[in-house]
C-alpha atoms as a PDB file:
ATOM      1  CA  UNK A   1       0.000   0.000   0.000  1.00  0.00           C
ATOM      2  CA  UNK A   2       1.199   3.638  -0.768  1.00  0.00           C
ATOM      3  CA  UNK A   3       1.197   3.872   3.597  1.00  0.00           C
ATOM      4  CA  UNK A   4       3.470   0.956   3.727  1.00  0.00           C
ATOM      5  CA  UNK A   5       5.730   2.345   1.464  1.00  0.00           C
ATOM      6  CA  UNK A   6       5.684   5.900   3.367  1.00  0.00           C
ATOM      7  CA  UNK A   7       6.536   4.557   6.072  1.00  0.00           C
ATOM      8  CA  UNK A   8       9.259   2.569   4.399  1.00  0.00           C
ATOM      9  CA  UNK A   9      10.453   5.465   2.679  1.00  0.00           C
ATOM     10  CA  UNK A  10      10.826   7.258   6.281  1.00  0.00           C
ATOM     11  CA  UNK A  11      12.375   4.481   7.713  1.00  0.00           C
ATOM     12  CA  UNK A  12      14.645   4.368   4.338  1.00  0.00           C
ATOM     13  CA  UNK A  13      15.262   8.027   4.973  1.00  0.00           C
ATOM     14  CA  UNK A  14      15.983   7.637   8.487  1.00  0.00           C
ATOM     15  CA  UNK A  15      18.597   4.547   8.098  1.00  0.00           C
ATOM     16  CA  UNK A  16      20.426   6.741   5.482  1.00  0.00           C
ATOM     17  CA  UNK A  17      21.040   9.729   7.078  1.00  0.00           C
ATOM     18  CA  UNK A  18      19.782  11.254   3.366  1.00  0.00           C
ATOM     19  CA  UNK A  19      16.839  13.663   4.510  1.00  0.00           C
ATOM     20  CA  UNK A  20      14.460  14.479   6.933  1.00  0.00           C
ATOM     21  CA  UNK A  21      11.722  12.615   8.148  1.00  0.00           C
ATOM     22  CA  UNK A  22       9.602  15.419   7.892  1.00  0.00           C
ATOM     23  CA  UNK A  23      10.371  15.890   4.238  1.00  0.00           C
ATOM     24  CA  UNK A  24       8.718  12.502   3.460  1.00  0.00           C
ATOM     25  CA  UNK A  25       5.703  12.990   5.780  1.00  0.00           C
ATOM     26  CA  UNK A  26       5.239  16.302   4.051  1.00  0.00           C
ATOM     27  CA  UNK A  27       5.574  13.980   0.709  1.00  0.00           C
ATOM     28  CA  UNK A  28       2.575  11.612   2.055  1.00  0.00           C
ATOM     29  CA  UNK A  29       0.656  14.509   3.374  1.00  0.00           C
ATOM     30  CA  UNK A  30       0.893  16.430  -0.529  1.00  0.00           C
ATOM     31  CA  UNK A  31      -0.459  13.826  -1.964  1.00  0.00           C
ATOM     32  CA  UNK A  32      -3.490  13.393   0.796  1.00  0.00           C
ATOM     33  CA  UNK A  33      -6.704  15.479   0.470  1.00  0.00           C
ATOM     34  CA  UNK A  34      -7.705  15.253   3.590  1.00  0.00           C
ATOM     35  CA  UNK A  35      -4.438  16.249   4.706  1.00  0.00           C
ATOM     36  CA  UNK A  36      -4.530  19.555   2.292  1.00  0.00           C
ATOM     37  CA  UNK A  37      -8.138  20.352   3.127  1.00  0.00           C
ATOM     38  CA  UNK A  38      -6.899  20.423   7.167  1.00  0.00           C
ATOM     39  CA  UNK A  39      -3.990  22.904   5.780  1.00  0.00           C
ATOM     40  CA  UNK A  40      -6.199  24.746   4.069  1.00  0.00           C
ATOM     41  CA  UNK A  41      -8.729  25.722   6.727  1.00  0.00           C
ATOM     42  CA  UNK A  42      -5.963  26.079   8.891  1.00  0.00           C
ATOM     43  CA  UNK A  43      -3.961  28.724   6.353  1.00  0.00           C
ATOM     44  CA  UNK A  44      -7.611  30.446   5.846  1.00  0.00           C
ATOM     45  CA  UNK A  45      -8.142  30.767   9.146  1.00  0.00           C
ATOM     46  CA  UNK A  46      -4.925  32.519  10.021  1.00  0.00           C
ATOM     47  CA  UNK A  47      -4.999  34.601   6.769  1.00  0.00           C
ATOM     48  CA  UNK A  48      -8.914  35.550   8.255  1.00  0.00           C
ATOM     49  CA  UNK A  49      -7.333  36.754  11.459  1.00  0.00           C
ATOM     50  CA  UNK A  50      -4.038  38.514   9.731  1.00  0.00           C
ATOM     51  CA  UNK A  51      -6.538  40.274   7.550  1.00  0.00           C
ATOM     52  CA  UNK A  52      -9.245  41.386  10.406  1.00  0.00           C
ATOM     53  CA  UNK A  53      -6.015  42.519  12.643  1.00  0.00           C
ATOM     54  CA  UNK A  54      -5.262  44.429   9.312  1.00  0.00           C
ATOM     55  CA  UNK A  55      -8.276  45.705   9.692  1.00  0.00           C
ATOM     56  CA  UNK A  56      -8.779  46.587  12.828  1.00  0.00           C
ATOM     57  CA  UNK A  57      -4.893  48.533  12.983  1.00  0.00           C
ATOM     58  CA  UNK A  58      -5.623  50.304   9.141  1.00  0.00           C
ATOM     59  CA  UNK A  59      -9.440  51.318  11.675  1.00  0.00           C
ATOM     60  CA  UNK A  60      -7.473  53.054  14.326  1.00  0.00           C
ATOM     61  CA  UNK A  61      -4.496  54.850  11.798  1.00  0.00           C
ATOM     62  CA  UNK A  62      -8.057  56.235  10.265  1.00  0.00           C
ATOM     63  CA  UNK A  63      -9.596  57.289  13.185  1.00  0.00           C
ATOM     64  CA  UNK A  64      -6.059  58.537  14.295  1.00  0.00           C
ATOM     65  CA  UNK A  65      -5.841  60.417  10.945  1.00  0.00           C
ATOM     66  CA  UNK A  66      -9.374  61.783  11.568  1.00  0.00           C
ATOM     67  CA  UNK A  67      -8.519  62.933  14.904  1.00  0.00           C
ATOM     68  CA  UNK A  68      -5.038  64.616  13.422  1.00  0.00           C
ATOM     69  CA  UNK A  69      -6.822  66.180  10.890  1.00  0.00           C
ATOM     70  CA  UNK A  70      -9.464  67.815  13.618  1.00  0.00           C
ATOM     71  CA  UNK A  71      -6.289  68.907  15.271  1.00  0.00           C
ATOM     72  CA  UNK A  72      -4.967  70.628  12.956  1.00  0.00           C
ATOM     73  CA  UNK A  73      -8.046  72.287  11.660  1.00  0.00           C
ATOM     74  CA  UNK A  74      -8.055  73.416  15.309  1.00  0.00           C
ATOM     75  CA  UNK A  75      -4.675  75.360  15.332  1.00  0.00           C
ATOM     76  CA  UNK A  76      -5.370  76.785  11.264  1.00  0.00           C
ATOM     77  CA  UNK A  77      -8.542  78.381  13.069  1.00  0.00           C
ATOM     78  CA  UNK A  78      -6.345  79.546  15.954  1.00  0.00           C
ATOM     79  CA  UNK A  79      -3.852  80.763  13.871  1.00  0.00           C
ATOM     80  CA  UNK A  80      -6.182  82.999  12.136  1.00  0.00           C
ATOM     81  CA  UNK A  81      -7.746  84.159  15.025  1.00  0.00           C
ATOM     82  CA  UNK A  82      -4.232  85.122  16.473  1.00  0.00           C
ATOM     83  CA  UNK A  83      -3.439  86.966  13.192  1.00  0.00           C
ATOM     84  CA  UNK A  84      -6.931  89.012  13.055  1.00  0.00           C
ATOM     85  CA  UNK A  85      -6.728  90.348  17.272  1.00  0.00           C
ATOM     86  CA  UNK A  86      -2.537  90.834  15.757  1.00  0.00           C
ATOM     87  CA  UNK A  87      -4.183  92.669  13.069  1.00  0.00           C
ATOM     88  CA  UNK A  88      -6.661  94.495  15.326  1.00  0.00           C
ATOM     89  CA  UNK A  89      -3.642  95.365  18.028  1.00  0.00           C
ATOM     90  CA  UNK A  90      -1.536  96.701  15.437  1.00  0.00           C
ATOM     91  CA  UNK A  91      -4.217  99.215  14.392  1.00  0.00           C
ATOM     92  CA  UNK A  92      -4.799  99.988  18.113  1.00  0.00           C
ATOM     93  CA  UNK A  93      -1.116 100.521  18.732  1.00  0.00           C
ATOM     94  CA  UNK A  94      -1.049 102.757  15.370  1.00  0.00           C
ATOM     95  CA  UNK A  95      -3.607 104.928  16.102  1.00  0.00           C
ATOM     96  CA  UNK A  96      -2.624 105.314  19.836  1.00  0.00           C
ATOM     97  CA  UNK A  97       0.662 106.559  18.308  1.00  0.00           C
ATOM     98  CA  UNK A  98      -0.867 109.202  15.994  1.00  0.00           C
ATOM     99  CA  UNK A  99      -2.989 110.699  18.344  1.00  0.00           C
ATOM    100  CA  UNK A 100      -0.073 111.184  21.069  1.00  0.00           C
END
């Protein structure tokens, strides 16, 4: 049977020093469905979690972003007000001048 002859291989591979058992398990388990179904679900779900922790960081550096953004509208609206009462003081100061 193809099993006998696995494990004959991997005791083959063993006595000979040639390779690593592994390397002929992962021989039998290539050519087993089963096998590659298991590997499959098991690759999906740890691509499903990379991708929702993808997710869930690229959610935060957005709502980061947001919250930058909001912060610097903040200061843009600050700076403007600072330039207008600059504005307004400089006029103040001027005509204080010319009238003394």
């Amino acid at each position: 049977t193809v099993l006998g002859a696995g494990f004959a291989n991997q005791t083959e591979v063993k006595a000979n020093g040639d390779g690593n058992p592994r390397e002929v398990i992962e021989d039998l388990a290539a050519n087993n469905p089963a096998i590659q179904n298991i590997r499959l679900r098991y690759e999906n779900k740890d691509l499903k979690a990379r991708l929702e922790n993808a997710m869930e960081v690229a959610g935060r550096d957005f709502k980061r972003a947001e919250e930058l953004e909001k912060a610097k509208q903040a200061l843009e609206d600050q700076r403007k007000d600072l330039e207008t009462k600059l504005k307004e003081l400089q006029q103040d100061y001027d005509l204080a001048k010319e009238s003394t």
